[in-house]
N, C-alpha and C. Protein backbone atom coordinates (compact mmCIF):
# COMPACT_ATOMS: atom_id res chain seq x y z
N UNK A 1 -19.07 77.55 192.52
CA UNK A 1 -17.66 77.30 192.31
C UNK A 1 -17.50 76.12 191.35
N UNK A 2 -16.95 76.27 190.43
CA UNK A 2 -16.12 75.44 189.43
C UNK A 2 -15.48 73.84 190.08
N UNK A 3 -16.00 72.75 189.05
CA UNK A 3 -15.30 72.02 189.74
C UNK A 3 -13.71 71.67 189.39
N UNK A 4 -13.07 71.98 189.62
CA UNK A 4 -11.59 72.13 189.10
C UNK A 4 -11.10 71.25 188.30
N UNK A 5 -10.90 70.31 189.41
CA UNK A 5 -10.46 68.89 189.33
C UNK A 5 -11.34 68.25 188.22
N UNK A 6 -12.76 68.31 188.00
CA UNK A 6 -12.68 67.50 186.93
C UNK A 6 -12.85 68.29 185.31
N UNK A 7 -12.53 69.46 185.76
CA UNK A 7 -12.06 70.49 184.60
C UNK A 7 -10.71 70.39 183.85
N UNK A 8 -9.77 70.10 185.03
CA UNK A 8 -8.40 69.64 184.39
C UNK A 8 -8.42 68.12 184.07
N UNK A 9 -9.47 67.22 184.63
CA UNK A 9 -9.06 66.23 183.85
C UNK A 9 -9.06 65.98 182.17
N UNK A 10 -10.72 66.92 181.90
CA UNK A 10 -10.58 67.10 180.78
C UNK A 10 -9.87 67.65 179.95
N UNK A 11 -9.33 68.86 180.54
CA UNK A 11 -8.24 69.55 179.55
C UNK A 11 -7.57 68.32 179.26
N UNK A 12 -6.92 67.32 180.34
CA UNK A 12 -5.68 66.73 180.35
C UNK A 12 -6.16 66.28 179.11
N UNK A 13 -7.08 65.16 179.54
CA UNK A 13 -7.53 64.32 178.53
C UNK A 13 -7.85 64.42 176.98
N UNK A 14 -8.18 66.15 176.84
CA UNK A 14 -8.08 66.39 175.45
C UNK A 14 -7.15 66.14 174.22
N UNK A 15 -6.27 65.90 174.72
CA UNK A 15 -4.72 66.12 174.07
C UNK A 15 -4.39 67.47 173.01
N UNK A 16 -5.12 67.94 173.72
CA UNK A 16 -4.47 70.00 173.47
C UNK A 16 -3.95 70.22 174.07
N UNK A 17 -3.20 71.07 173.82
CA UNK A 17 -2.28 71.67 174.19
C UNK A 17 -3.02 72.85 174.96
N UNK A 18 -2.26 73.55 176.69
CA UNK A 18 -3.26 73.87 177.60
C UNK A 18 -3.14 75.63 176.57
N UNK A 19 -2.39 76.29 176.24
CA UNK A 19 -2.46 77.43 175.29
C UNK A 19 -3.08 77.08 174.14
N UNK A 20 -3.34 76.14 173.43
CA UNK A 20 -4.35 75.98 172.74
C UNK A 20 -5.81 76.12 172.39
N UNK A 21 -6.22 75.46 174.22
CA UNK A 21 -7.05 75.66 174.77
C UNK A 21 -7.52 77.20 175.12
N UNK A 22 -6.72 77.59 175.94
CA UNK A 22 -6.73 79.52 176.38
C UNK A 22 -7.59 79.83 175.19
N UNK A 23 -6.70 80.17 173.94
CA UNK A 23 -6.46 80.39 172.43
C UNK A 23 -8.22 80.14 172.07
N UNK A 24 -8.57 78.55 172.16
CA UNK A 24 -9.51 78.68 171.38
C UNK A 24 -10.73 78.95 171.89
N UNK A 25 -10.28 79.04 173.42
CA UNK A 25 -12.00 79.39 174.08
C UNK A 25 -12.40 80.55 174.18
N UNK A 26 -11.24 81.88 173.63
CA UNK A 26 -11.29 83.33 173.89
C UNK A 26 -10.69 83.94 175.25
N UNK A 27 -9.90 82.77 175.52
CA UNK A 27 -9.65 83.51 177.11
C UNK A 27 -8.25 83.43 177.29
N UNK A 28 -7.83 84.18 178.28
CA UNK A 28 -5.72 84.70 177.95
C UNK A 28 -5.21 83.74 178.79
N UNK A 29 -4.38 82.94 178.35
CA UNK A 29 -3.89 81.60 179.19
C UNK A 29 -3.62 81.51 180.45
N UNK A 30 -3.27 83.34 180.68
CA UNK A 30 -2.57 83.70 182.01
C UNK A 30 -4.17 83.81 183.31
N UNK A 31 -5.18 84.12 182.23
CA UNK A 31 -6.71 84.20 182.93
C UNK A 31 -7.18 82.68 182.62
N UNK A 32 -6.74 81.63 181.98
CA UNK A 32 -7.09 80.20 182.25
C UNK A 32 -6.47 79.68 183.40
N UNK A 33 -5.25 80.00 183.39
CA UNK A 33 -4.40 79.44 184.89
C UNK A 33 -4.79 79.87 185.94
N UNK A 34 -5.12 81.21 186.14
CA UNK A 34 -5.74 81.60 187.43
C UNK A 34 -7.03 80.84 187.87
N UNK A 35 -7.72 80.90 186.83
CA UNK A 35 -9.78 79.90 186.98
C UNK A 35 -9.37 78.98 187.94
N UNK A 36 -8.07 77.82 187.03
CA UNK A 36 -7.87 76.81 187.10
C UNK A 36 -7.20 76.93 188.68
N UNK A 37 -6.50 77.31 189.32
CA UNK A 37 -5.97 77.76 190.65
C UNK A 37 -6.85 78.45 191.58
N UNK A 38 -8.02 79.15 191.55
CA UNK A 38 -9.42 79.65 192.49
C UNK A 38 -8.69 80.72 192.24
N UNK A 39 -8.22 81.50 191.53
CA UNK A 39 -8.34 82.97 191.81
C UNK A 39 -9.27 83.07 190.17
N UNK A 40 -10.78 83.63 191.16
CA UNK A 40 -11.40 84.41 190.31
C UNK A 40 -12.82 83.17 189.53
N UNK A 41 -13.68 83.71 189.36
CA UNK A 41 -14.99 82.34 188.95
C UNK A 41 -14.56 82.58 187.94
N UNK A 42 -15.16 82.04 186.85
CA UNK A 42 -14.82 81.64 185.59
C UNK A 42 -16.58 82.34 185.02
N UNK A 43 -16.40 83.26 183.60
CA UNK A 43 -17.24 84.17 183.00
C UNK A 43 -18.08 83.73 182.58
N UNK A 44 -19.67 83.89 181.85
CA UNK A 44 -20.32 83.24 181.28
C UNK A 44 -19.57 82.99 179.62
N UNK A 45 -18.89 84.14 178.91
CA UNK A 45 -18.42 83.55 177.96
C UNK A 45 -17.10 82.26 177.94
N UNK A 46 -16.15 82.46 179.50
CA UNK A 46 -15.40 81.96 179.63
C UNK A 46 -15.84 80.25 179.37
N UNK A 47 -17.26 79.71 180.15
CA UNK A 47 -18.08 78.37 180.19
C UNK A 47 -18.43 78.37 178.96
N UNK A 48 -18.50 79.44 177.78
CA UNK A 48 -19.17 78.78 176.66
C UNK A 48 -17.91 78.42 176.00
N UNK A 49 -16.99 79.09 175.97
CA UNK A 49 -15.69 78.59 175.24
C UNK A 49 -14.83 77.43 175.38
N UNK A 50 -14.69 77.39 176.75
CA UNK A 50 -14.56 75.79 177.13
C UNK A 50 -15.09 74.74 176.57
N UNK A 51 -16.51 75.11 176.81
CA UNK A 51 -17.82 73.91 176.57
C UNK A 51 -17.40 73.36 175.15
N UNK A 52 -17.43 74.33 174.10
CA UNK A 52 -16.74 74.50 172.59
C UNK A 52 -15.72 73.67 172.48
N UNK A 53 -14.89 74.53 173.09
CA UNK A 53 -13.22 74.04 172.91
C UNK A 53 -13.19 72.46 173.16
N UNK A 54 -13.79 71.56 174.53
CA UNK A 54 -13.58 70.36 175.25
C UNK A 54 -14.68 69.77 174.45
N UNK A 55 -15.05 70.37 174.03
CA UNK A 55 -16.38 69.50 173.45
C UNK A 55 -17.35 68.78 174.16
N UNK A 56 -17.26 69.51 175.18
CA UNK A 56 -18.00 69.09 176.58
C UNK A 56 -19.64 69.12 176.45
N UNK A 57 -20.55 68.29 177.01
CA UNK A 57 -21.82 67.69 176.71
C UNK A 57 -22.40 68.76 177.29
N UNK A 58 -23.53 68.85 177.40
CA UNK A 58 -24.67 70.14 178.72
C UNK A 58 -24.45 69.55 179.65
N UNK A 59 -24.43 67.88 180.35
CA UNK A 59 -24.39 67.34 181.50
C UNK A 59 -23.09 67.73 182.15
N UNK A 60 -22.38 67.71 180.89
CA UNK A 60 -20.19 67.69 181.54
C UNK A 60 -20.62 69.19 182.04
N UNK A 61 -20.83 70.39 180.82
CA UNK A 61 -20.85 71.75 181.59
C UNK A 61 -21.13 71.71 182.61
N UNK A 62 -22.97 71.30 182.80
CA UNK A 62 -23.47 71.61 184.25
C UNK A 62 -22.94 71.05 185.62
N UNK A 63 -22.18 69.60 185.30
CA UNK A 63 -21.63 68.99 186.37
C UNK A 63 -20.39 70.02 186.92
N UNK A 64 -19.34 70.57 185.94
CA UNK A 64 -18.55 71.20 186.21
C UNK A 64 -18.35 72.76 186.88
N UNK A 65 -19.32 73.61 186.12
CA UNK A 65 -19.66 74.74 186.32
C UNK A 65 -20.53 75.45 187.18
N UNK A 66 -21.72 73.94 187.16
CA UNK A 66 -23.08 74.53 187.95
C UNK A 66 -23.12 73.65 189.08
N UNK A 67 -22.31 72.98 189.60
CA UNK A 67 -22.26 72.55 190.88
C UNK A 67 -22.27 73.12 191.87
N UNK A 68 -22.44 72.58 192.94
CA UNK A 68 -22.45 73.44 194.67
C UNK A 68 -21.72 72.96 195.42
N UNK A 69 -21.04 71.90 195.18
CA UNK A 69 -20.18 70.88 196.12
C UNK A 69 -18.64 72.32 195.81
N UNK A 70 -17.98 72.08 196.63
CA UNK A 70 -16.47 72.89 197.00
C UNK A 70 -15.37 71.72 196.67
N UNK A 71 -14.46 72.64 196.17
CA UNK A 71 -13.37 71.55 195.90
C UNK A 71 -12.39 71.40 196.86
């Protein structure tokens, strides 16, 4: 399970815009909001587009994506 919370911090923190985001990671804003809310894991292309988009490190991915802790 995804860690949510520090998934949206980054979005926050990006200063993109959250359809921007959707937009540039390949994924439909209406299927970013759901990730972001627990309906549904998030895809292997969905984690590479993010990773892209946030400019997120291998450590940020794995902390976020490949965790075991529950939110």
């Amino acid at each position: 399970m995804a860690d949510i919370k520090t998934l949206k911090s980054k979005i926050d923190s990006s200063g993109m815009a959250f359809s921007f985001i959707a937009k540039e990671s390949g994924i439909l804003r209406e299927t970013l909001y759901n990730r972001l809310n627990g309906i549904g894991d998030f895809t292997a292309s969905e984690i590479v587009g993010l990773s892209r988009t946030l400019r997120l490190t291998k450590d940020e991915r794995d902390l976020i994506f490949l965790n075991e802790k529950l939110n």
